[in-house]
N, C-alpha and C. Protein backbone atom coordinates (compact mmCIF):
# COMPACT_ATOMS: atom_id res chain seq x y z
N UNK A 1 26.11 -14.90 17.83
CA UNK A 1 25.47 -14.24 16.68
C UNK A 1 26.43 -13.17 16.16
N UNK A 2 26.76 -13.47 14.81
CA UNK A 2 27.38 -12.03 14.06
C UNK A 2 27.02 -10.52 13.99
N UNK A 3 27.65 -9.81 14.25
CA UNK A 3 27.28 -8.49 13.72
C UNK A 3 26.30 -8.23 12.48
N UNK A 4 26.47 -8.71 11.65
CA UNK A 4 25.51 -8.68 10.54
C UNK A 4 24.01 -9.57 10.40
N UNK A 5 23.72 -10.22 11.95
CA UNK A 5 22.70 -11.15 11.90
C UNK A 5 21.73 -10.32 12.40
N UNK A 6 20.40 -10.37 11.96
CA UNK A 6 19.51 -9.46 12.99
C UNK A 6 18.53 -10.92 13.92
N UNK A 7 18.30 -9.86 14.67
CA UNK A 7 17.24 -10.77 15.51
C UNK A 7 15.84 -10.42 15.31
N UNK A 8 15.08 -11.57 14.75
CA UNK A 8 13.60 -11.48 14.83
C UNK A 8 13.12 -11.99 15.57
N UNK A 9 12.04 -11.21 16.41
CA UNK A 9 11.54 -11.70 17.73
C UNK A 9 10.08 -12.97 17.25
N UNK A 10 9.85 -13.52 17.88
CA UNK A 10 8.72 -14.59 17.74
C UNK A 10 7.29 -13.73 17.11
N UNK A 11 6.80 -14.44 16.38
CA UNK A 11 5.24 -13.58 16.49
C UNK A 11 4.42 -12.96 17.36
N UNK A 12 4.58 -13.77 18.29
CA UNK A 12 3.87 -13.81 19.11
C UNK A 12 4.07 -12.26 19.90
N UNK A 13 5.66 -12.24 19.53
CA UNK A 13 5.73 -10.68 20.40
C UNK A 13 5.12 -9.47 19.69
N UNK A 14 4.85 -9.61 18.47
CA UNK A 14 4.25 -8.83 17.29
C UNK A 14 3.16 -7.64 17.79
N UNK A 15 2.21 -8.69 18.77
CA UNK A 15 0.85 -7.76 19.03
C UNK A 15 1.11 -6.56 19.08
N UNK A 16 0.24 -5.92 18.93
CA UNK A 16 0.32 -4.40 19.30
C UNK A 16 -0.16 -3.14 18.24
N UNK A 17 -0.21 -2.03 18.44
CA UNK A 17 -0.19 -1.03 17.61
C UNK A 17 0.68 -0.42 17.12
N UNK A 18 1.16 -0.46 15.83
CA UNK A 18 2.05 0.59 14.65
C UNK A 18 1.63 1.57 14.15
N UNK A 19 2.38 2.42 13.92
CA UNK A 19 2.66 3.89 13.05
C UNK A 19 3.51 3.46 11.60
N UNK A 20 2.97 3.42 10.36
CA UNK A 20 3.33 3.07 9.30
C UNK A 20 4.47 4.49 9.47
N UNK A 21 6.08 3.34 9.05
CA UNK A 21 6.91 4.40 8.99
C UNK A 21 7.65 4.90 7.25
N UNK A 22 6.46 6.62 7.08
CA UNK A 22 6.69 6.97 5.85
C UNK A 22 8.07 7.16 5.04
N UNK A 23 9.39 7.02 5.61
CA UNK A 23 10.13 6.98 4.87
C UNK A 23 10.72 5.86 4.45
N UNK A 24 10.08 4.60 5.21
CA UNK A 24 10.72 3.25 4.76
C UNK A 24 9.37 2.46 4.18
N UNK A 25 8.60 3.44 3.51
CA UNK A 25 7.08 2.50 3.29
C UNK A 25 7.64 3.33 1.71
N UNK A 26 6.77 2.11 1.00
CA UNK A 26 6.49 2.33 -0.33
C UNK A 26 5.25 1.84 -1.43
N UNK A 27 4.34 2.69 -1.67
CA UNK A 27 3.12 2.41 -1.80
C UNK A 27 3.28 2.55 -3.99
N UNK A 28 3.46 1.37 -4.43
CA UNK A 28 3.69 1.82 -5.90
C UNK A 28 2.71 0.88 -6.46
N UNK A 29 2.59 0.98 -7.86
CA UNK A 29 1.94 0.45 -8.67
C UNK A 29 2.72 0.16 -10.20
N UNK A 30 1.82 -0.49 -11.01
CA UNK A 30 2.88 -0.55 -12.24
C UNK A 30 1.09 -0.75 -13.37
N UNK A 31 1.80 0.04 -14.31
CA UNK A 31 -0.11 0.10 -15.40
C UNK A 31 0.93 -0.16 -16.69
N UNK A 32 0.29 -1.06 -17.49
CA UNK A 32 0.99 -0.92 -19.29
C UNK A 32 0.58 0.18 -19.85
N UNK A 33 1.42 0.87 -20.67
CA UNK A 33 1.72 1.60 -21.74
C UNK A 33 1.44 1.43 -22.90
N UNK A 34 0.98 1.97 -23.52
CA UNK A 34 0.62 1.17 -25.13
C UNK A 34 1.01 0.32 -25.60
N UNK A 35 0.23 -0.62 -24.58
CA UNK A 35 0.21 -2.64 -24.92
C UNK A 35 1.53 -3.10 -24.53
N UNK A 36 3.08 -2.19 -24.51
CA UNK A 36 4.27 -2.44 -24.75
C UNK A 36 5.05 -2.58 -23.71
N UNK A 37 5.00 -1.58 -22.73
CA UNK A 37 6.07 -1.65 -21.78
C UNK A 37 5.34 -1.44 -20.55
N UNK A 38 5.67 -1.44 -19.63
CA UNK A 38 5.13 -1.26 -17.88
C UNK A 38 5.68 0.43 -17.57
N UNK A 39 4.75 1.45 -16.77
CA UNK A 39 4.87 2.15 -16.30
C UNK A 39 5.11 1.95 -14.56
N UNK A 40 6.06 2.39 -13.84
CA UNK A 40 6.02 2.55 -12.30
C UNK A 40 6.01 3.43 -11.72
N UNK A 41 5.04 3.66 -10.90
CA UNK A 41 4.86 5.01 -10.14
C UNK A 41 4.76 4.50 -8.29
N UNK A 42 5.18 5.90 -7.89
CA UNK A 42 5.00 5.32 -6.43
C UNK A 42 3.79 6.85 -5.92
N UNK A 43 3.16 6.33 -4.55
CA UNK A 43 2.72 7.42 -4.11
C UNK A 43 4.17 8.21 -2.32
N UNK A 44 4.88 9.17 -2.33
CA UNK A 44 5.47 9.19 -1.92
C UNK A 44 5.39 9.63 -0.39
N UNK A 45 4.24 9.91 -0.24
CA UNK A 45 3.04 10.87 0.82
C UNK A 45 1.89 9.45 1.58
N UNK A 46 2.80 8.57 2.46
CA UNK A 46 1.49 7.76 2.55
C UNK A 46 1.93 7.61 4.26
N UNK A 47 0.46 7.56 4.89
CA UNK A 47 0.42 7.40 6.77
C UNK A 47 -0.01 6.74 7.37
N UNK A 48 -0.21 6.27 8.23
CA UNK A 48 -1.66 5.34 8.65
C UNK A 48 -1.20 4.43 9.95
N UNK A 49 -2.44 3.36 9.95
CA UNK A 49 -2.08 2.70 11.83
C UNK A 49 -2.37 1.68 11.28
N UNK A 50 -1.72 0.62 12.21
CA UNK A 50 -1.79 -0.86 12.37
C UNK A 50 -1.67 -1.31 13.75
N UNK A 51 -3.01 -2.50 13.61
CA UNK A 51 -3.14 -3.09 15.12
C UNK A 51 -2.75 -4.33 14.73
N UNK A 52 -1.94 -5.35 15.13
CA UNK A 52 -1.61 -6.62 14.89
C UNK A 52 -1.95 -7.42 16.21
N UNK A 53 -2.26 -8.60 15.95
CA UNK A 53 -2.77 -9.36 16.91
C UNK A 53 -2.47 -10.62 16.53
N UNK A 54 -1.10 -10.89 16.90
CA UNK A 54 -0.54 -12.25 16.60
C UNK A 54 -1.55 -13.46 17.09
N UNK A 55 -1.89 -13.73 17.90
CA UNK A 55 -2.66 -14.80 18.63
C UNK A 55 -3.79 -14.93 17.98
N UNK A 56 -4.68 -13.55 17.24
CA UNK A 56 -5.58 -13.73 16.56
C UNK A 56 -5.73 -12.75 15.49
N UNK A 57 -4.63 -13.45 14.21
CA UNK A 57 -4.68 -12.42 13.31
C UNK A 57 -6.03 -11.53 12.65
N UNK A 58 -7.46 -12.23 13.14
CA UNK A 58 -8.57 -12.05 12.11
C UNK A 58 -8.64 -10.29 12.92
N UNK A 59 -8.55 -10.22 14.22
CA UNK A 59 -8.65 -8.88 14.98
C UNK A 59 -7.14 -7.87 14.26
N UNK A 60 -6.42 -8.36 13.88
CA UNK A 60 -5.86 -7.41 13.00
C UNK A 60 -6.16 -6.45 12.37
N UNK A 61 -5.87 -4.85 12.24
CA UNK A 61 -6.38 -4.19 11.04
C UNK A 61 -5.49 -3.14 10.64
N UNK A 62 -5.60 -2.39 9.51
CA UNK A 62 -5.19 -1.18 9.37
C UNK A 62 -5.94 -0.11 8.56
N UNK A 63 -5.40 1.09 8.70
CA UNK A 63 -5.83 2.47 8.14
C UNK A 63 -5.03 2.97 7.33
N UNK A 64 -5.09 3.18 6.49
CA UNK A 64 -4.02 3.96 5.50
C UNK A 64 -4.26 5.39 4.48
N UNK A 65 -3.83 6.32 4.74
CA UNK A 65 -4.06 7.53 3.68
C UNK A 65 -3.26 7.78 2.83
N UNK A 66 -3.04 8.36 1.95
CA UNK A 66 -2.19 8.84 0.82
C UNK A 66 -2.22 9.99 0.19
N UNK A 67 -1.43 10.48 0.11
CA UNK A 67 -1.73 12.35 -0.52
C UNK A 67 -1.38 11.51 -1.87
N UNK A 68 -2.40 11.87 -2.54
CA UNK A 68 -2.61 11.67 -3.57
C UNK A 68 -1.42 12.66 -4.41
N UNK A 69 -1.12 13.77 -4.67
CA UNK A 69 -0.66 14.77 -5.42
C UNK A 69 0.92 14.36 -4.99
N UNK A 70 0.70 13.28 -4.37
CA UNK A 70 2.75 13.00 -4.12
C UNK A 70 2.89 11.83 -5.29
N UNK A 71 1.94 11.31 -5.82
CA UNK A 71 2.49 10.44 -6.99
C UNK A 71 3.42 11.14 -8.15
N UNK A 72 4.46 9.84 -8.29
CA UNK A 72 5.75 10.58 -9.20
C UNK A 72 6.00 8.97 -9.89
N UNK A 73 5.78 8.90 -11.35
CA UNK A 73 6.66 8.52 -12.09
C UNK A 73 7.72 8.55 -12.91
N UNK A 74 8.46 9.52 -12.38
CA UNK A 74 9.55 10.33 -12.62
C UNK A 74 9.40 10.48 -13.95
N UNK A 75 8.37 11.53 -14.58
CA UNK A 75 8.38 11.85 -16.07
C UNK A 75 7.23 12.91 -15.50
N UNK A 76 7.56 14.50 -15.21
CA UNK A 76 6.94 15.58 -14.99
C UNK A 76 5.11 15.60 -15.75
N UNK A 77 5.55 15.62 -16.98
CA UNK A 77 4.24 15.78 -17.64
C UNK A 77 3.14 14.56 -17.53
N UNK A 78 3.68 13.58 -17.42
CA UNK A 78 2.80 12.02 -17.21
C UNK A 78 2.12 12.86 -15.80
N UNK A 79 2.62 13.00 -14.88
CA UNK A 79 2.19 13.18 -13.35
C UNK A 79 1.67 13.93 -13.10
N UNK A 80 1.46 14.96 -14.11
CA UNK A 80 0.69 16.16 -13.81
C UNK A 80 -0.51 15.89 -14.54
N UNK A 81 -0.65 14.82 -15.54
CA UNK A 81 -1.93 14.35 -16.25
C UNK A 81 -2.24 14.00 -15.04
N UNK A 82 -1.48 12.83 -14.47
CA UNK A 82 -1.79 11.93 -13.50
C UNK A 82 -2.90 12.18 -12.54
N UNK A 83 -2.51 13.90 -11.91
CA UNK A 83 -2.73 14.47 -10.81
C UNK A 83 -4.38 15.19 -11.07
N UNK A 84 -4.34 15.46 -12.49
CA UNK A 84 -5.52 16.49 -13.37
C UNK A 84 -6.58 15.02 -13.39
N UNK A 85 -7.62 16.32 -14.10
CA UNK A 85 -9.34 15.21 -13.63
C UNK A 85 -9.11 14.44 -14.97
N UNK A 86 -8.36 14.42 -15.60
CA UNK A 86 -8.57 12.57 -16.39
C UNK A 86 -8.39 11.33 -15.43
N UNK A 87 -7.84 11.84 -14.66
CA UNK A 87 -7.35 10.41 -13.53
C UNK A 87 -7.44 10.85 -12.04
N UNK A 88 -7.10 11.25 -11.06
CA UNK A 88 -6.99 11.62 -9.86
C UNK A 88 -7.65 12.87 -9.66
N UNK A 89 -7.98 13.59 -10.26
CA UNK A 89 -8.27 14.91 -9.73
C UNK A 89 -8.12 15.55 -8.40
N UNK A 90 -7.04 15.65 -8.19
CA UNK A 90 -6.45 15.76 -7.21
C UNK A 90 -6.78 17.35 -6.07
N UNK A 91 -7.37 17.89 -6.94
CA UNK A 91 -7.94 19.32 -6.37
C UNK A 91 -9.39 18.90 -5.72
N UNK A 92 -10.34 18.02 -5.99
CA UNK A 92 -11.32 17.99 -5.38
C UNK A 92 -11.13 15.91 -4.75
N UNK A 93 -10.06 15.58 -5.13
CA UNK A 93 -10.16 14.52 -4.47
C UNK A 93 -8.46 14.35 -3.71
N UNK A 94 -8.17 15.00 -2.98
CA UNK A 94 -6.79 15.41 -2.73
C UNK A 94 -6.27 13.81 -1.65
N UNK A 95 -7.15 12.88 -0.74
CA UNK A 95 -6.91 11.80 -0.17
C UNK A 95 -7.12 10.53 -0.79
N UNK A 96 -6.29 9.58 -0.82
CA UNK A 96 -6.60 8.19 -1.27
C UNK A 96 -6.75 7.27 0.44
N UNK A 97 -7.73 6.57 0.31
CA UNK A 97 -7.70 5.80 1.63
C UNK A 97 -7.84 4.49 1.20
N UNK A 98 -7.52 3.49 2.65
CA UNK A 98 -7.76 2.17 2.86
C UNK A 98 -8.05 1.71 4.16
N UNK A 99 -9.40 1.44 4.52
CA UNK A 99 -10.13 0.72 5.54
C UNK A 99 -10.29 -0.27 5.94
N UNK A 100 -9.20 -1.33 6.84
CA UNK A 100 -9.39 -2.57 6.59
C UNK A 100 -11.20 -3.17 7.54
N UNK A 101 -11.62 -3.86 6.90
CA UNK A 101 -12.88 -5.08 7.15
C UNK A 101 -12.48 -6.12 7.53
N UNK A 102 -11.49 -6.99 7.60
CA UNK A 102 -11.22 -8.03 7.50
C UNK A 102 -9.95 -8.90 7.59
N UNK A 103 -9.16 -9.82 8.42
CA UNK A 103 -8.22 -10.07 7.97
C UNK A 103 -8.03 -11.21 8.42
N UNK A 104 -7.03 -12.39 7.79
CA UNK A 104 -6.90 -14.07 8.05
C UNK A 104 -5.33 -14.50 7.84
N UNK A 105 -5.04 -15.19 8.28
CA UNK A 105 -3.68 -15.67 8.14
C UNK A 105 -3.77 -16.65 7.57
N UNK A 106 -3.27 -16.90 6.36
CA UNK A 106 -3.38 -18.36 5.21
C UNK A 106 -1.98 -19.50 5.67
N UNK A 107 -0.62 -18.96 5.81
CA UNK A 107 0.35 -19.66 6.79
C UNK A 107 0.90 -18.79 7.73
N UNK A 108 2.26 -19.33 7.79
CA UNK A 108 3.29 -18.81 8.69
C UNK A 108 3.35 -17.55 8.45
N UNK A 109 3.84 -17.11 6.99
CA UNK A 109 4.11 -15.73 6.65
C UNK A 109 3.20 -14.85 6.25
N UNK A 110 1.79 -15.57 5.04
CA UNK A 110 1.19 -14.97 4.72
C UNK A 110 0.02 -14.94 5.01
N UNK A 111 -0.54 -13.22 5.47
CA UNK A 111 -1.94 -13.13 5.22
C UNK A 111 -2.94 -12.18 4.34
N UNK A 112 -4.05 -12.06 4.83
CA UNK A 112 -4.77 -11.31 3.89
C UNK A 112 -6.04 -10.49 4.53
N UNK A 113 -5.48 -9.09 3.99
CA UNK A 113 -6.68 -8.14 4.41
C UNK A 113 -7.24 -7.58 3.28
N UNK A 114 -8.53 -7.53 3.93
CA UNK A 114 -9.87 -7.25 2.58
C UNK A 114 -9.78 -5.56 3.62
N UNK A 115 -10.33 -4.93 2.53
CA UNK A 115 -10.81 -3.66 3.31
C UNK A 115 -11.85 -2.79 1.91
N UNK A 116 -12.11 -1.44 2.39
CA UNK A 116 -12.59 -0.22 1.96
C UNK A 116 -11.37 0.38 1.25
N UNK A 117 -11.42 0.79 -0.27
CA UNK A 117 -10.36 1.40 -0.71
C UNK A 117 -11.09 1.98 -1.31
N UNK A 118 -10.78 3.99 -1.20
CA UNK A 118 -11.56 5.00 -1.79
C UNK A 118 -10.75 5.85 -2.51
N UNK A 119 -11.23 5.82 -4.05
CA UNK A 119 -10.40 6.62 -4.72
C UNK A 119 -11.12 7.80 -5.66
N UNK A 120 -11.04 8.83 -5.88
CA UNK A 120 -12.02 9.23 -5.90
C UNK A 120 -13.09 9.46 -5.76
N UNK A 121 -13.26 9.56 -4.28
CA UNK A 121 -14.39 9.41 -3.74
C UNK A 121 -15.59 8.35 -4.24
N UNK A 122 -15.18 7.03 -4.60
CA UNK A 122 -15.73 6.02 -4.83
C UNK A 122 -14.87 5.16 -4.26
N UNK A 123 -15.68 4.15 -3.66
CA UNK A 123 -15.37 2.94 -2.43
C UNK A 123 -15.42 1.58 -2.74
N UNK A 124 -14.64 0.72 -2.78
CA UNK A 124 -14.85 -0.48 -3.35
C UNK A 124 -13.54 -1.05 -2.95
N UNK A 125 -14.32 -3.08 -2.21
CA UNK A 125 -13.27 -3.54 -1.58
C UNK A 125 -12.47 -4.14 -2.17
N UNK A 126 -11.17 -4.44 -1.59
CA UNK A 126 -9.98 -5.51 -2.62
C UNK A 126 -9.63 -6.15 -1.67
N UNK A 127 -8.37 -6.87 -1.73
CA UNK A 127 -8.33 -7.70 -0.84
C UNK A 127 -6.85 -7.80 -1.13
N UNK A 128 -6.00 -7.70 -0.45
CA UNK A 128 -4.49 -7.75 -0.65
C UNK A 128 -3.77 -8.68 0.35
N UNK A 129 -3.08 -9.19 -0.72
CA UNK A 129 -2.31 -10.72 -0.01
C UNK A 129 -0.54 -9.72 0.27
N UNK A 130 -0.48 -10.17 1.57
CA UNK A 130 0.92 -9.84 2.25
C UNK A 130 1.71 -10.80 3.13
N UNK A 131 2.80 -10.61 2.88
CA UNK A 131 3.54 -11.32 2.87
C UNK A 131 4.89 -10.68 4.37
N UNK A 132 4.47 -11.25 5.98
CA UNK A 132 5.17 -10.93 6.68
C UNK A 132 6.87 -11.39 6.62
N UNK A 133 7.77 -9.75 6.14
CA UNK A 133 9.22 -10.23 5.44
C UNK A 133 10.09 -10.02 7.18
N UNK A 134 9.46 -9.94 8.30
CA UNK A 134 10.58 -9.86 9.27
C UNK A 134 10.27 -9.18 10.56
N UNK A 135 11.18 -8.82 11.47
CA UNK A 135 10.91 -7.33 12.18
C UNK A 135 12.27 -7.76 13.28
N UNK A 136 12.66 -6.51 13.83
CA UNK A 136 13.64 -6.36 14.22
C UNK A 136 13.57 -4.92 15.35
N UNK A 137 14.37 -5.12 16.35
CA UNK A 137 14.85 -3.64 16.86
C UNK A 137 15.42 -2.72 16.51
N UNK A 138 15.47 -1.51 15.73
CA UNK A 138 16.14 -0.82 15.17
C UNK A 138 17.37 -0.16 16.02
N UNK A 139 18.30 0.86 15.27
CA UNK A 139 19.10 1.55 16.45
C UNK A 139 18.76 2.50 17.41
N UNK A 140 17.15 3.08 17.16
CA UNK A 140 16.85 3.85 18.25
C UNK A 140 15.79 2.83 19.20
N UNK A 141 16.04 1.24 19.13
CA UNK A 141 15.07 0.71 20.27
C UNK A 141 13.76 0.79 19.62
N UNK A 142 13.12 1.03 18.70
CA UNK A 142 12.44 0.94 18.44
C UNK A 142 11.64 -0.66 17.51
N UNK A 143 10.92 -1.50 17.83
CA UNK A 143 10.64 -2.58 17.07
C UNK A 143 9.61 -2.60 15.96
N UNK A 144 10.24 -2.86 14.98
CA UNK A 144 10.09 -2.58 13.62
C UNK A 144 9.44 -4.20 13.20
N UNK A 145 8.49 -4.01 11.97
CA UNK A 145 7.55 -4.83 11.83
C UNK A 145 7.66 -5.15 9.88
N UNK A 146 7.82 -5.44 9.26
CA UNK A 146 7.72 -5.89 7.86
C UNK A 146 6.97 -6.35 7.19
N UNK A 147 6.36 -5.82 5.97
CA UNK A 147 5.59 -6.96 5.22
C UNK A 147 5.36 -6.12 4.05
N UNK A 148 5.00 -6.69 2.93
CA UNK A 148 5.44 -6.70 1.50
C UNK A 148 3.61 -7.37 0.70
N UNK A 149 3.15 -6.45 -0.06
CA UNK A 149 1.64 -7.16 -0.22
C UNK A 149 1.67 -6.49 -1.52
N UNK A 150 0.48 -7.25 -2.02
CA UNK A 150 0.40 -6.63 -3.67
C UNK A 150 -1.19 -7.28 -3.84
N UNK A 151 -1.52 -6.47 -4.72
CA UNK A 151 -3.04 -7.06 -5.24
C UNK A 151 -3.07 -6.26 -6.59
N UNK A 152 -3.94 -7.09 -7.13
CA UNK A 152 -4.15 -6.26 -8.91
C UNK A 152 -5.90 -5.72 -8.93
N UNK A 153 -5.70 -4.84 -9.73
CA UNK A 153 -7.71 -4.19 -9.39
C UNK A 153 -8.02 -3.50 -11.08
N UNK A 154 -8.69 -3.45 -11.41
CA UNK A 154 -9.51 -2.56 -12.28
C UNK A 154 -9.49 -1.13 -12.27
N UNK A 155 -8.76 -0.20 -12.79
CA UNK A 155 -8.91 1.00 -12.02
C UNK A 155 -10.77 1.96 -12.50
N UNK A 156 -11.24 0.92 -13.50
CA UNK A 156 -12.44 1.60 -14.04
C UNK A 156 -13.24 1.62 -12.83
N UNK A 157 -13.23 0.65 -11.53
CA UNK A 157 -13.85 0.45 -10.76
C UNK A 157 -13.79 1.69 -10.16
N UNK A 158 -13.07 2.91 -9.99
CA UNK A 158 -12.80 3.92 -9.55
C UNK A 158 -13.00 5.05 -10.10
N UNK A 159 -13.50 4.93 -11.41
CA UNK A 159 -13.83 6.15 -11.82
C UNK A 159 -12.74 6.87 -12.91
N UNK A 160 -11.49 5.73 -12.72
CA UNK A 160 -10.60 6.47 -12.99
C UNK A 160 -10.38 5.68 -14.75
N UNK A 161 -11.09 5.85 -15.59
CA UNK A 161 -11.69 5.66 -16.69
C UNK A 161 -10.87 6.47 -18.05
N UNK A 162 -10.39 7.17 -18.31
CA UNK A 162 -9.62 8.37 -19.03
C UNK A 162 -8.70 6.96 -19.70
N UNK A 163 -8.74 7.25 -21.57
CA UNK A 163 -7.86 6.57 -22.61
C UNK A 163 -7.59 6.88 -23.72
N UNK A 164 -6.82 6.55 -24.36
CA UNK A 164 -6.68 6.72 -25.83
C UNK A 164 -6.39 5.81 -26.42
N UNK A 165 -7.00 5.43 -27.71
CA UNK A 165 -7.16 4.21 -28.52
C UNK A 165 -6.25 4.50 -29.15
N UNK A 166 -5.09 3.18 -29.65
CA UNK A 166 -4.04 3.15 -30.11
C UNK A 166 -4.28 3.09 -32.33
N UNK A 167 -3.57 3.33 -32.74
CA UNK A 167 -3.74 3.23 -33.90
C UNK A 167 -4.03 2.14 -34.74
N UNK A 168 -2.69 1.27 -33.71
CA UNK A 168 -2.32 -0.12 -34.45
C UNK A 168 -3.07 -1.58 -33.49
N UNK A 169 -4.57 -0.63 -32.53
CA UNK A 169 -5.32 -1.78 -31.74
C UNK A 169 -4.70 -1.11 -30.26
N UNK A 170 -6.05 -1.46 -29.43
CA UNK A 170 -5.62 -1.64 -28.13
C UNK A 170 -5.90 0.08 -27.62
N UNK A 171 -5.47 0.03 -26.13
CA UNK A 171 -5.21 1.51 -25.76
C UNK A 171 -3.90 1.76 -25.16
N UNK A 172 -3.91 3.09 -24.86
CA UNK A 172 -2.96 3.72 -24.26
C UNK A 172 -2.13 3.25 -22.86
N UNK A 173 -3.09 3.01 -22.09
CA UNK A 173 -3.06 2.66 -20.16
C UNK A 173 -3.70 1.54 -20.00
N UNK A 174 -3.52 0.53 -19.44
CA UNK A 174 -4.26 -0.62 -19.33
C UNK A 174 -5.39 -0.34 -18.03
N UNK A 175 -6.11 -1.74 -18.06
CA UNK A 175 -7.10 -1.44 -17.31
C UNK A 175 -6.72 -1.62 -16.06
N UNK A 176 -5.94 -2.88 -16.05
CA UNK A 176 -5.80 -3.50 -14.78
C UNK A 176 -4.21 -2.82 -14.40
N UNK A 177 -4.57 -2.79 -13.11
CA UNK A 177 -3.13 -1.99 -12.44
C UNK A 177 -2.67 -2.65 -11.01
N UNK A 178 -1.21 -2.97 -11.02
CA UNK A 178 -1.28 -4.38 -10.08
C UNK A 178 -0.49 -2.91 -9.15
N UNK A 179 -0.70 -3.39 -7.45
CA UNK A 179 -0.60 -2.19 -6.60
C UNK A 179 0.47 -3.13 -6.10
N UNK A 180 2.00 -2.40 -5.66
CA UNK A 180 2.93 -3.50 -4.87
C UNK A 180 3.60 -2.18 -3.35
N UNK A 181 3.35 -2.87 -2.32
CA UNK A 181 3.42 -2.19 -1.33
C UNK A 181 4.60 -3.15 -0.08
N UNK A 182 5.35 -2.39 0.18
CA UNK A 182 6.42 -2.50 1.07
C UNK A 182 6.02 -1.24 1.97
N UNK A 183 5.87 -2.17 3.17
CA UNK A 183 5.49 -1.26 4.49
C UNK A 183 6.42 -1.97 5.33
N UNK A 184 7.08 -0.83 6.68
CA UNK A 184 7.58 -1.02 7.57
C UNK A 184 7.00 -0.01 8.83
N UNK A 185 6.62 -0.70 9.97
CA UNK A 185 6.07 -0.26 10.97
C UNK A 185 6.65 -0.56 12.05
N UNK A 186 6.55 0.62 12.93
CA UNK A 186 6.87 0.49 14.29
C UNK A 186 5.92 0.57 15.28
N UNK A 187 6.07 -0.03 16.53
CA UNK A 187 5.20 -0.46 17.25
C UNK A 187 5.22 0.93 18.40
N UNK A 188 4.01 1.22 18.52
CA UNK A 188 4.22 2.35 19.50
C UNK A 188 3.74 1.79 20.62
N UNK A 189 4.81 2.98 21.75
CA UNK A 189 4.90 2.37 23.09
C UNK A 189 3.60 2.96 24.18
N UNK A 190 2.97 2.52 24.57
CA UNK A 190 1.57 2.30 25.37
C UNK A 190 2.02 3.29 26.71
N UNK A 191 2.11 4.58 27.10
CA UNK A 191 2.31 5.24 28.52
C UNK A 191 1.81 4.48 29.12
N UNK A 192 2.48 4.36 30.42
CA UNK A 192 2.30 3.91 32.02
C UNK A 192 0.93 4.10 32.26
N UNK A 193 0.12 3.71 32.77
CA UNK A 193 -1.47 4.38 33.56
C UNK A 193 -0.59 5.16 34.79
């Protein structure tokens, strides 16, 4: 094997519990702009656990939080709307969560967890298709876990309702907002009894 080849261990070695690792996770989204172009934002503040259970993915789950007030679409004034009570209100709703309910393996790579997603303190499930991209030992020994998921949602379903009607038809922000998430996790190690 080359220097540049990594080794991915079998699924099967997968089981176990992860610590979503926040500097190699990326929790973004993308909403249209007046009818015209795509906006991308990421949330940069996101934590959470994962139990994987190769042998029986349905016992799979995860937890996920998000500081809400770390969203940045690198344009100051957009983000501070962002953060204010037209959209996030971020002073009385300062956490975004995700509760998984549910989860199935459709093939080899991909599966799918339904869960609890609360955004402004309103709760409503989705269901996000992911896509296992790998896993590997890193350089501190640590085994690292991959996967790449996206789902599209309504954000009215949330409360998060705030627009402006365009001149020439249409609005400002679209409704539908597709969520694209690159997570990398490491498996934490279980002390001795």
């Amino acid at each position: 094997m080359s220097s540049t080849e990594t080794f991915t261990p079998a699924i099967a070695d997968l089981t176990g519990d992860y610590q979503i690792d926040p500097a190699h996770t990326r929790l973004g989204f993308v909403a249209r702009h007046a009818m015209v172009t795509k906006v991308r934002g990421t949330f940069r503040e996101v934590d959470g656990s994962i139990h994987l259970d190769a042998q029986d993915p349905s016992k799979s789950s995860a937890q996920v939080k998000v500081n809400v007030a770390s969203i940045t679409t690198d344009q100051d004034q957009r983000d501070a709307h962002l953060r204010g009570e037209d959209f996030f209100d971020v002073a009385k709703f300062p956490e975004l969560t995700f509760t998984s309910t549910s989860a199935e393996k459709v093939d080899d790579e991909t599966y799918k967890l339904t869960g609890d997603l609360t955004i402004r303190g309103v709760t409503r499930p989705v269901t996000i298709e992911f896509e296992y991209t790998g896993s590997a030992k890193d350089p501190f020994g640590n085994l690292r876990a991959g996967f790449e998921g996206k789902t599209e949602i309504n954000r009215k379903d949330w409360d998060l309702s705030w627009n402006a009607a365009l001149e020439t038809g249409g609005f400002l922000v679209s409704d539908k907002i597709k969520l694209e998430l690159d997570v990398s996790a490491i498996r934490q190690i279980t002390p001795a009894a």
